[in-house]
PDB file of N, CA and C in Angstrom:
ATOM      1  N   UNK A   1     113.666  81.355  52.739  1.00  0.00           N
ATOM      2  CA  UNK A   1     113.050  80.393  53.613  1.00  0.00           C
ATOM      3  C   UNK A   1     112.272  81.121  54.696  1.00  0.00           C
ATOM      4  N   UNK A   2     111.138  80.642  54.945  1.00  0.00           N
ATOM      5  CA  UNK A   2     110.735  80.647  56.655  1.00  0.00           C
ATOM      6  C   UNK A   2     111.076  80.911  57.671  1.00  0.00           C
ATOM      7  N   UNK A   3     110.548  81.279  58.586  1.00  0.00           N
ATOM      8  CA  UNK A   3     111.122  80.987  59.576  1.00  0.00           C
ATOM      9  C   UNK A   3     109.992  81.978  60.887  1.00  0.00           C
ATOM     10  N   UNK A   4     110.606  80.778  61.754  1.00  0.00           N
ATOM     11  CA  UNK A   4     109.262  80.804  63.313  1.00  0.00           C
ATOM     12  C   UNK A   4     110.189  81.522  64.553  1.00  0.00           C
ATOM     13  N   UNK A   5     110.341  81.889  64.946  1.00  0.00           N
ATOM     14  CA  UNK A   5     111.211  82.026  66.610  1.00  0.00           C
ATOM     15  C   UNK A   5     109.936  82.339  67.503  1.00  0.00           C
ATOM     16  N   UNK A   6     110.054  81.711  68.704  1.00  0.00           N
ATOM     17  CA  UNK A   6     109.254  81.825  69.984  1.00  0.00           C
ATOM     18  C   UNK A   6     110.414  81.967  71.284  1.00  0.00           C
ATOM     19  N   UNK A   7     110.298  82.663  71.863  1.00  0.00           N
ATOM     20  CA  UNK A   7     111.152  82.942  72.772  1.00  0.00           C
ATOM     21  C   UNK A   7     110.781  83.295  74.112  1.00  0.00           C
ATOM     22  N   UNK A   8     110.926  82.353  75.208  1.00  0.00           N
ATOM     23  CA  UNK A   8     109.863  82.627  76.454  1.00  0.00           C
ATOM     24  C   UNK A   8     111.045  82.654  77.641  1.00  0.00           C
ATOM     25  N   UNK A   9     110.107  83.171  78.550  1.00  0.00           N
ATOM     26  CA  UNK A   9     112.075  82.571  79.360  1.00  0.00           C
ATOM     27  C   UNK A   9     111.919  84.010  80.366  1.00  0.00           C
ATOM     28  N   UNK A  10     113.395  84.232  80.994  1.00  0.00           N
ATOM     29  CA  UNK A  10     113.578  85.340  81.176  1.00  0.00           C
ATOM     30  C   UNK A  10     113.130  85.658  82.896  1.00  0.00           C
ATOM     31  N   UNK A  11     113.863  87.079  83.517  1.00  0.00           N
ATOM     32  CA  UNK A  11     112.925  87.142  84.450  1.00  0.00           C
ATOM     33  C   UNK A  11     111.020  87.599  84.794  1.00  0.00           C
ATOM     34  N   UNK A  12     111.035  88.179  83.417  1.00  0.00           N
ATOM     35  CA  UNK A  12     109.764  88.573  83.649  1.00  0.00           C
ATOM     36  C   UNK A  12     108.794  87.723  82.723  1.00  0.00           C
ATOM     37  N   UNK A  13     109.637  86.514  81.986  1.00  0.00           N
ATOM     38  CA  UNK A  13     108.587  85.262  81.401  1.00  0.00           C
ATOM     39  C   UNK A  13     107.659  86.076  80.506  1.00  0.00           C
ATOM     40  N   UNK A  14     107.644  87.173  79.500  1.00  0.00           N
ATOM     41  CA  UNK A  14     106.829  87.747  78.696  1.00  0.00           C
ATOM     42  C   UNK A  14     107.360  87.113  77.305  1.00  0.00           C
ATOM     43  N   UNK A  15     106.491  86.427  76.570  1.00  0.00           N
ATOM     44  CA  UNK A  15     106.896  85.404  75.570  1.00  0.00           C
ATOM     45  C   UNK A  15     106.774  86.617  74.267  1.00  0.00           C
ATOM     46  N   UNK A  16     107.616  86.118  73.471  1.00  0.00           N
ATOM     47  CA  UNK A  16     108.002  87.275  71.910  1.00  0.00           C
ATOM     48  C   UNK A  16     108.222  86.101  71.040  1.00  0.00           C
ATOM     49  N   UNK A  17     107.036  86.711  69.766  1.00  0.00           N
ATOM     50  CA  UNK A  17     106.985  85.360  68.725  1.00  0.00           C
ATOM     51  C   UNK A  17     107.310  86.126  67.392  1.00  0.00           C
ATOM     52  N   UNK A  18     108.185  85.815  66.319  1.00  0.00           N
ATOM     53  CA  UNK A  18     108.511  86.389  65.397  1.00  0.00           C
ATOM     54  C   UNK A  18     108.534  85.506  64.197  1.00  0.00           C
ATOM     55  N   UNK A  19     107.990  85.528  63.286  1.00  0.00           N
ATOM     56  CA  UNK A  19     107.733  85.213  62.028  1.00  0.00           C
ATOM     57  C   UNK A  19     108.085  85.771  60.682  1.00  0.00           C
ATOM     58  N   UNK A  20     108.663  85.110  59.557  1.00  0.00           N
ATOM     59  CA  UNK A  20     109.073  85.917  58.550  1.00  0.00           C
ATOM     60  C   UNK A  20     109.695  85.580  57.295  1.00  0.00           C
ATOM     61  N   UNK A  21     110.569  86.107  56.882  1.00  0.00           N
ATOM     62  CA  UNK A  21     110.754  85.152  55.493  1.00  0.00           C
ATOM     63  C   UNK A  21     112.277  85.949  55.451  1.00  0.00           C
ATOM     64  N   UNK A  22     113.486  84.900  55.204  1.00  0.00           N
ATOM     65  CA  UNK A  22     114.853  85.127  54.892  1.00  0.00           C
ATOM     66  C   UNK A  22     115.657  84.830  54.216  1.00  0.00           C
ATOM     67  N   UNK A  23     116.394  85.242  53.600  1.00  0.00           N
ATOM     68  CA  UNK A  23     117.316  84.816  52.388  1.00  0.00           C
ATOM     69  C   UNK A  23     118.602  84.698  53.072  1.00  0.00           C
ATOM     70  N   UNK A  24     119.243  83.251  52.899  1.00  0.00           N
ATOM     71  CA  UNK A  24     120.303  83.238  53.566  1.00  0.00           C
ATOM     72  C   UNK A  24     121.379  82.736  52.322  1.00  0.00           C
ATOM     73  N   UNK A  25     122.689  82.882  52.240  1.00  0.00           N
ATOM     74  CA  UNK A  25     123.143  81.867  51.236  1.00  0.00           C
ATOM     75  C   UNK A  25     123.180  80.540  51.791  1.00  0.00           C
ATOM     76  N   UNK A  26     123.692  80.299  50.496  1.00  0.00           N
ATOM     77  CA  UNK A  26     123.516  78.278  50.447  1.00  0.00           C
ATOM     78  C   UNK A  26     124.202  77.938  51.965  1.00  0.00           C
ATOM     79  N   UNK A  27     125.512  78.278  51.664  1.00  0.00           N
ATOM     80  CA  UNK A  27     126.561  77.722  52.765  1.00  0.00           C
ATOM     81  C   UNK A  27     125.793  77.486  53.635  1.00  0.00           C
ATOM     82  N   UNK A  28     125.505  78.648  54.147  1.00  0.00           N
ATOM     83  CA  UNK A  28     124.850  79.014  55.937  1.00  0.00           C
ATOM     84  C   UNK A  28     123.737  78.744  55.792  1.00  0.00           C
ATOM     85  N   UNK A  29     122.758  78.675  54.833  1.00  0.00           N
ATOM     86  CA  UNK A  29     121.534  77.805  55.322  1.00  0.00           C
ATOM     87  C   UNK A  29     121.996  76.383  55.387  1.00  0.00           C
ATOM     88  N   UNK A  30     122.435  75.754  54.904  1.00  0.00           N
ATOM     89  CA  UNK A  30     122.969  74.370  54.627  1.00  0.00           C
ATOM     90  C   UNK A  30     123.241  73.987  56.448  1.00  0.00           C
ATOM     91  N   UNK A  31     124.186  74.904  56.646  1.00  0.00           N
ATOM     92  CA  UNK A  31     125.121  74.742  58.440  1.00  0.00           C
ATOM     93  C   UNK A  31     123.639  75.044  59.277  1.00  0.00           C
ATOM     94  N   UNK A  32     122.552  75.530  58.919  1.00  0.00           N
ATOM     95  CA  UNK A  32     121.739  75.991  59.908  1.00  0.00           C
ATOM     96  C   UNK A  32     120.512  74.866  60.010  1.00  0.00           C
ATOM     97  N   UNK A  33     120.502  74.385  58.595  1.00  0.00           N
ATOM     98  CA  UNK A  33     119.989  72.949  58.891  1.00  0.00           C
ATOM     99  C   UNK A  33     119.994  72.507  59.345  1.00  0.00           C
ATOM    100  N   UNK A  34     121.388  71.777  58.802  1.00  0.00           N
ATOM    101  CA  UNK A  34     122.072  70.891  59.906  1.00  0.00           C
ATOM    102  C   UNK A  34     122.137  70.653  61.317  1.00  0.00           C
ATOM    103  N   UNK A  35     122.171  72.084  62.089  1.00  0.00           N
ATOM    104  CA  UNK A  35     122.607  72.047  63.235  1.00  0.00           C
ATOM    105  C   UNK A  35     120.985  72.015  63.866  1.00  0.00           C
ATOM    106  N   UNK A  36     120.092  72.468  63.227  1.00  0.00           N
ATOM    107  CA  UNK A  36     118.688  72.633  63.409  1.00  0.00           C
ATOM    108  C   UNK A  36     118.006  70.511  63.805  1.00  0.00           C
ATOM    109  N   UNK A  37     118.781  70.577  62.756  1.00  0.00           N
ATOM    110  CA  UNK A  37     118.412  68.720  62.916  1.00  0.00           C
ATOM    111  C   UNK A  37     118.572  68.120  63.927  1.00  0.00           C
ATOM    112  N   UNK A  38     119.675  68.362  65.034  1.00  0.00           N
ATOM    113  CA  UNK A  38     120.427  68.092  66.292  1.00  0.00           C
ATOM    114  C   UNK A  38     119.276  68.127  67.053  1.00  0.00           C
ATOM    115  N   UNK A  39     118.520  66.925  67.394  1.00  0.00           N
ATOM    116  CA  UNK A  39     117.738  67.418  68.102  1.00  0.00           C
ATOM    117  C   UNK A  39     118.568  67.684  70.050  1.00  0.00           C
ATOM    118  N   UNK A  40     117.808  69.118  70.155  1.00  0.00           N
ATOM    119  CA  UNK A  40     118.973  69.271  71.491  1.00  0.00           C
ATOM    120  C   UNK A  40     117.069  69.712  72.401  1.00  0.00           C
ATOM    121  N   UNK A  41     117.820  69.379  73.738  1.00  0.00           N
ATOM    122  CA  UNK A  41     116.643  69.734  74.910  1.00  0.00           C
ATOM    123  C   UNK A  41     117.435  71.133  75.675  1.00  0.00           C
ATOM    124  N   UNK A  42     116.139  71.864  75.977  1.00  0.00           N
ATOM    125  CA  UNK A  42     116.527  72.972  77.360  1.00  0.00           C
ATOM    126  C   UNK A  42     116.977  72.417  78.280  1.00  0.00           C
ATOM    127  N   UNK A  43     117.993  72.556  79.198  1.00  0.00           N
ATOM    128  CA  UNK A  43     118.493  72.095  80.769  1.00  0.00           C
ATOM    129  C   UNK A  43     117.173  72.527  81.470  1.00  0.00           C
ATOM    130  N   UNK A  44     117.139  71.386  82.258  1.00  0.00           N
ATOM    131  CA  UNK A  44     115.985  71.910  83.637  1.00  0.00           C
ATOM    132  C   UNK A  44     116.406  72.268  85.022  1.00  0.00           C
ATOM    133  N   UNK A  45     117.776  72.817  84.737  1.00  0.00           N
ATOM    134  CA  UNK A  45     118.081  73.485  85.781  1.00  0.00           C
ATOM    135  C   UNK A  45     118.053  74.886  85.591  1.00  0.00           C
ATOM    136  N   UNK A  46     117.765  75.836  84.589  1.00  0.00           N
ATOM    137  CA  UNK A  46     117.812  76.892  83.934  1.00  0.00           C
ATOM    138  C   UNK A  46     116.426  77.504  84.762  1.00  0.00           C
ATOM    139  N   UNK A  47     117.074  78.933  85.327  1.00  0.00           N
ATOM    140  CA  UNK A  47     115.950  79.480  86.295  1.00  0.00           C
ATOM    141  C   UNK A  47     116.101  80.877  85.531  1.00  0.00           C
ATOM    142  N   UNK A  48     115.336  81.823  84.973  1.00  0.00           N
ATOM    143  CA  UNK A  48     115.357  83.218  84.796  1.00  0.00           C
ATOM    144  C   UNK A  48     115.549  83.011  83.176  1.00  0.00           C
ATOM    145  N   UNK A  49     116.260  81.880  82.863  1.00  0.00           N
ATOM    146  CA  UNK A  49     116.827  81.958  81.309  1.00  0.00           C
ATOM    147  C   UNK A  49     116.081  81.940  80.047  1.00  0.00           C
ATOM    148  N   UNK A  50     116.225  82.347  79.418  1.00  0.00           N
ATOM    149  CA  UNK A  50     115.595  82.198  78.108  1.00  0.00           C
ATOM    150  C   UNK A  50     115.296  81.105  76.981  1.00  0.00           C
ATOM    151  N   UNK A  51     114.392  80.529  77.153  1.00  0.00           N
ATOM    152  CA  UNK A  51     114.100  79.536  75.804  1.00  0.00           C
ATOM    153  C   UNK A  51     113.759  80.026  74.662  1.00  0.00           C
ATOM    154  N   UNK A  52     114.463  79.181  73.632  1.00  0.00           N
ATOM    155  CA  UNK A  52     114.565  79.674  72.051  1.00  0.00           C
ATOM    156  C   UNK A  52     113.802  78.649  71.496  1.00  0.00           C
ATOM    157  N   UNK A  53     112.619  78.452  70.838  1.00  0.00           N
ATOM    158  CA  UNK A  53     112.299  77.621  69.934  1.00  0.00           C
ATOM    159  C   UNK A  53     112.151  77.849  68.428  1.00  0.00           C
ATOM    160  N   UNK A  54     112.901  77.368  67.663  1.00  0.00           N
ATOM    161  CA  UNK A  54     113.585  77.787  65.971  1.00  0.00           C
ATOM    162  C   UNK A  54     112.675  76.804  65.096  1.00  0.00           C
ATOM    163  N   UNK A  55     111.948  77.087  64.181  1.00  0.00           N
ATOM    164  CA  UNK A  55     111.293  76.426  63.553  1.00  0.00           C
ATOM    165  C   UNK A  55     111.758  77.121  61.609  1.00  0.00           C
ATOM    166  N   UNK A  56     112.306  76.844  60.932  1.00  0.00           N
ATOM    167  CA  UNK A  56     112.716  76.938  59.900  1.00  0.00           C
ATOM    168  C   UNK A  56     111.974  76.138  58.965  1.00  0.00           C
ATOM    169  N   UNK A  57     111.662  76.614  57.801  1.00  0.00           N
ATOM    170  CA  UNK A  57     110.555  76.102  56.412  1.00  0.00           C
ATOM    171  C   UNK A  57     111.256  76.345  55.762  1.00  0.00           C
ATOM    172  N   UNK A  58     111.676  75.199  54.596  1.00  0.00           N
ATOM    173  CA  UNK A  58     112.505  75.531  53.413  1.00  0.00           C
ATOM    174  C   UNK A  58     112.269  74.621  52.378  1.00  0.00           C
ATOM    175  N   UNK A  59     111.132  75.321  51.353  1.00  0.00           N
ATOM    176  CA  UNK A  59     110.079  74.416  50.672  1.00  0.00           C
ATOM    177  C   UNK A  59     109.308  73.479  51.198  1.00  0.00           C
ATOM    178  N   UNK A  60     109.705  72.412  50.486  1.00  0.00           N
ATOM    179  CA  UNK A  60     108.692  71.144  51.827  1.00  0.00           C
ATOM    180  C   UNK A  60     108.982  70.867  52.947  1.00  0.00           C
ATOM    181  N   UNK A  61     110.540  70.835  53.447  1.00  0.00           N
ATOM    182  CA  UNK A  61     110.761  70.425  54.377  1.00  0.00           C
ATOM    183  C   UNK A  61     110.992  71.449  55.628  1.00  0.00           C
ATOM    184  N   UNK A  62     110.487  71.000  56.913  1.00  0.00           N
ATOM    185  CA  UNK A  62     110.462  71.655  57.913  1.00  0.00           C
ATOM    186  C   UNK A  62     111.484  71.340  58.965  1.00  0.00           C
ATOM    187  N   UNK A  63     111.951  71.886  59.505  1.00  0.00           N
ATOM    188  CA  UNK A  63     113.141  71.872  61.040  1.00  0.00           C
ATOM    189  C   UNK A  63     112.716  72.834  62.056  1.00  0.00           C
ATOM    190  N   UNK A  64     112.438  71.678  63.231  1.00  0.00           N
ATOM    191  CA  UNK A  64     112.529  72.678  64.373  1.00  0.00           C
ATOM    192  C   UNK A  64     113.581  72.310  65.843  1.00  0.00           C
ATOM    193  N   UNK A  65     114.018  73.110  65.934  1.00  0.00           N
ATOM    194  CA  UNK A  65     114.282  72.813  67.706  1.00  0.00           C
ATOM    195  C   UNK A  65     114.418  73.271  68.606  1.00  0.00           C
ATOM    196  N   UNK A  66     114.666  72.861  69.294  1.00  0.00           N
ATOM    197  CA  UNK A  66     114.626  74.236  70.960  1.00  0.00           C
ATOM    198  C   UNK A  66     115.976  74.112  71.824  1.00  0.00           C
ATOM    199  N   UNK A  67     116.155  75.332  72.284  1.00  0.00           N
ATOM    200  CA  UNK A  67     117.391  75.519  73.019  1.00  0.00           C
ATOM    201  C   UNK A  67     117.486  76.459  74.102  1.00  0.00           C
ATOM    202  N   UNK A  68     118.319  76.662  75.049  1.00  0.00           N
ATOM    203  CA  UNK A  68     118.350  77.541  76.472  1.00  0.00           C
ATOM    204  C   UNK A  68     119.491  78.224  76.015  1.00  0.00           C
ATOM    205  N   UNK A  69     119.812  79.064  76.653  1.00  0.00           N
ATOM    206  CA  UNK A  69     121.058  80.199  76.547  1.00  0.00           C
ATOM    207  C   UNK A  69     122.100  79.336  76.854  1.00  0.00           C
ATOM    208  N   UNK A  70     122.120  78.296  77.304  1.00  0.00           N
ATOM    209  CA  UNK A  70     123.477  77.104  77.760  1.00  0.00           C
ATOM    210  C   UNK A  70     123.710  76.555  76.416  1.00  0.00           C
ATOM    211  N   UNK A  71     122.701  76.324  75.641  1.00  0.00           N
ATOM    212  CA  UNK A  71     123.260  75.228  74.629  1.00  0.00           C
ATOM    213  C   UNK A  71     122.993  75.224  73.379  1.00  0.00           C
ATOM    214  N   UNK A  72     122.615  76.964  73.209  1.00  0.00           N
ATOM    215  CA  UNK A  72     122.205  77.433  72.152  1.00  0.00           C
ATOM    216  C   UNK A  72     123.709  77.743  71.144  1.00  0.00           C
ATOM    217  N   UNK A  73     123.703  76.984  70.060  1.00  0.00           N
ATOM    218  CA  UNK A  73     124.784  77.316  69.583  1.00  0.00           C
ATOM    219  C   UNK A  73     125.309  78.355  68.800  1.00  0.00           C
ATOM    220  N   UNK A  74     126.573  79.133  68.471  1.00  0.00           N
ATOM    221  CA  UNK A  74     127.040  80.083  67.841  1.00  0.00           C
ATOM    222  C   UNK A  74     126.054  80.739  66.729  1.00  0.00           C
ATOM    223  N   UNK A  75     125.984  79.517  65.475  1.00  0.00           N
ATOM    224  CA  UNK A  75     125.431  79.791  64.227  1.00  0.00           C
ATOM    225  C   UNK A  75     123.855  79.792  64.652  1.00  0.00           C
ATOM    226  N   UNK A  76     122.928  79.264  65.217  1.00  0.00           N
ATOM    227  CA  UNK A  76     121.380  79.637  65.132  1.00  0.00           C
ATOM    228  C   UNK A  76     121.389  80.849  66.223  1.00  0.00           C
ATOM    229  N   UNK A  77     122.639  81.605  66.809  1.00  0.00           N
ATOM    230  CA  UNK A  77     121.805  82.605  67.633  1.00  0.00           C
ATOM    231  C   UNK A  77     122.519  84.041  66.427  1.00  0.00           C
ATOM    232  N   UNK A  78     123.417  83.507  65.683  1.00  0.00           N
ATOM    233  CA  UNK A  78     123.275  84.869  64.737  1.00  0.00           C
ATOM    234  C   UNK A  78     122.399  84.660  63.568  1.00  0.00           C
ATOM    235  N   UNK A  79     121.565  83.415  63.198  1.00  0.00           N
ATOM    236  CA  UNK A  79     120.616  83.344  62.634  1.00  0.00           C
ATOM    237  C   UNK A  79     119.207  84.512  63.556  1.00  0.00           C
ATOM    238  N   UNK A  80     119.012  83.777  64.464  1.00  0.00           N
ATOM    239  CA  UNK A  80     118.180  84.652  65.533  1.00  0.00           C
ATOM    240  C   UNK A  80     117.920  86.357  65.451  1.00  0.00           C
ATOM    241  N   UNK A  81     119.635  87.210  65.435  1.00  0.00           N
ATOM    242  CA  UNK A  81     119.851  87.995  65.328  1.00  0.00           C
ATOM    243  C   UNK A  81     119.724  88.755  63.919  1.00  0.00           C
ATOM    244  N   UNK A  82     120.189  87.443  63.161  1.00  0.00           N
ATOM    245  CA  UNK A  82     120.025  88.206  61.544  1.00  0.00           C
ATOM    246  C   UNK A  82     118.524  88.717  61.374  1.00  0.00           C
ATOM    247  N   UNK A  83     117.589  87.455  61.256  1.00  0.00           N
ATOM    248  CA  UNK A  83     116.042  87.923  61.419  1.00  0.00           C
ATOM    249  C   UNK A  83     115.560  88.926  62.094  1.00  0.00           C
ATOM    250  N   UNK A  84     115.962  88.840  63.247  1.00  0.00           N
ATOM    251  CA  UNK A  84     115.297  89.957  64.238  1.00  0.00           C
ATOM    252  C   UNK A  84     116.054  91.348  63.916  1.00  0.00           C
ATOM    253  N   UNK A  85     117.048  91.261  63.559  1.00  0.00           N
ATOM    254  CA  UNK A  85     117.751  92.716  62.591  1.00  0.00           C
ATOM    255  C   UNK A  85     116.620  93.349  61.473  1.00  0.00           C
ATOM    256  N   UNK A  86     116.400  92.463  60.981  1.00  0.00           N
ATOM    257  CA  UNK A  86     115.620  92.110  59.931  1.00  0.00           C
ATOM    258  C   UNK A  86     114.277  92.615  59.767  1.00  0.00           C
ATOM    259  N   UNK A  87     113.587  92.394  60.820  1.00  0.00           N
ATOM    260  CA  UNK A  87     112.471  92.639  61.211  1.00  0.00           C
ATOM    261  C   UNK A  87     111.907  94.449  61.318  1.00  0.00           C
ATOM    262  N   UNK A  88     113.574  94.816  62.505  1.00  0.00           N
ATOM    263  CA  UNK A  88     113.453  96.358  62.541  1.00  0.00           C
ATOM    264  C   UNK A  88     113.596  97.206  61.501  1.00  0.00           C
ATOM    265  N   UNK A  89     113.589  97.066  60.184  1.00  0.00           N
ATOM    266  CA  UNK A  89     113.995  97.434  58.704  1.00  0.00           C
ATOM    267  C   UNK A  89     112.556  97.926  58.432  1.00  0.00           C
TER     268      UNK A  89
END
């Protein structure tokens, strides 16, 4: 599958956009869907923090959503990590 990350945020607000293509198994793409579907908002009380916006392609269908370091959950930030592991290869 696909996949988009945009990531802005931070104290020095320098935005990092990563693009790419990942093989996940069923299980955990299935859970990353899912949780991708949730549509969730950034807190607007979040000063210095980091915004995550996750955009996932998997054949036709597309998922995106966005999240802050508050409410970013377990499974899309080791998705995050898997890719960006990924990337340095």
């Amino acid at each position: 599958m696909k996949y988009e990350i945009f990531i802005n945020g931070g104290f020095a607000n320098i935005p990092k956009q990563y693009k790419g293509e990942i093989i996940l198994p069923n299980r955990e793409k299935k859970k990353l869907l899912e949780i991708l579907s949730q549509k969730q908002e950034p807190s607007q009380e979040i000063h210095d923090g980091f915004i995550y916006h996750v955009k996932i392609i998997d054949g036709n269908s597309e998922v995106k959503s966005v999240y802050d370091e508050h409410n970013l959950p377990l499974s899309v930030s080791d998705f995050i990590n898997k890719a960006l592991s990924k990337k340095g290869k």
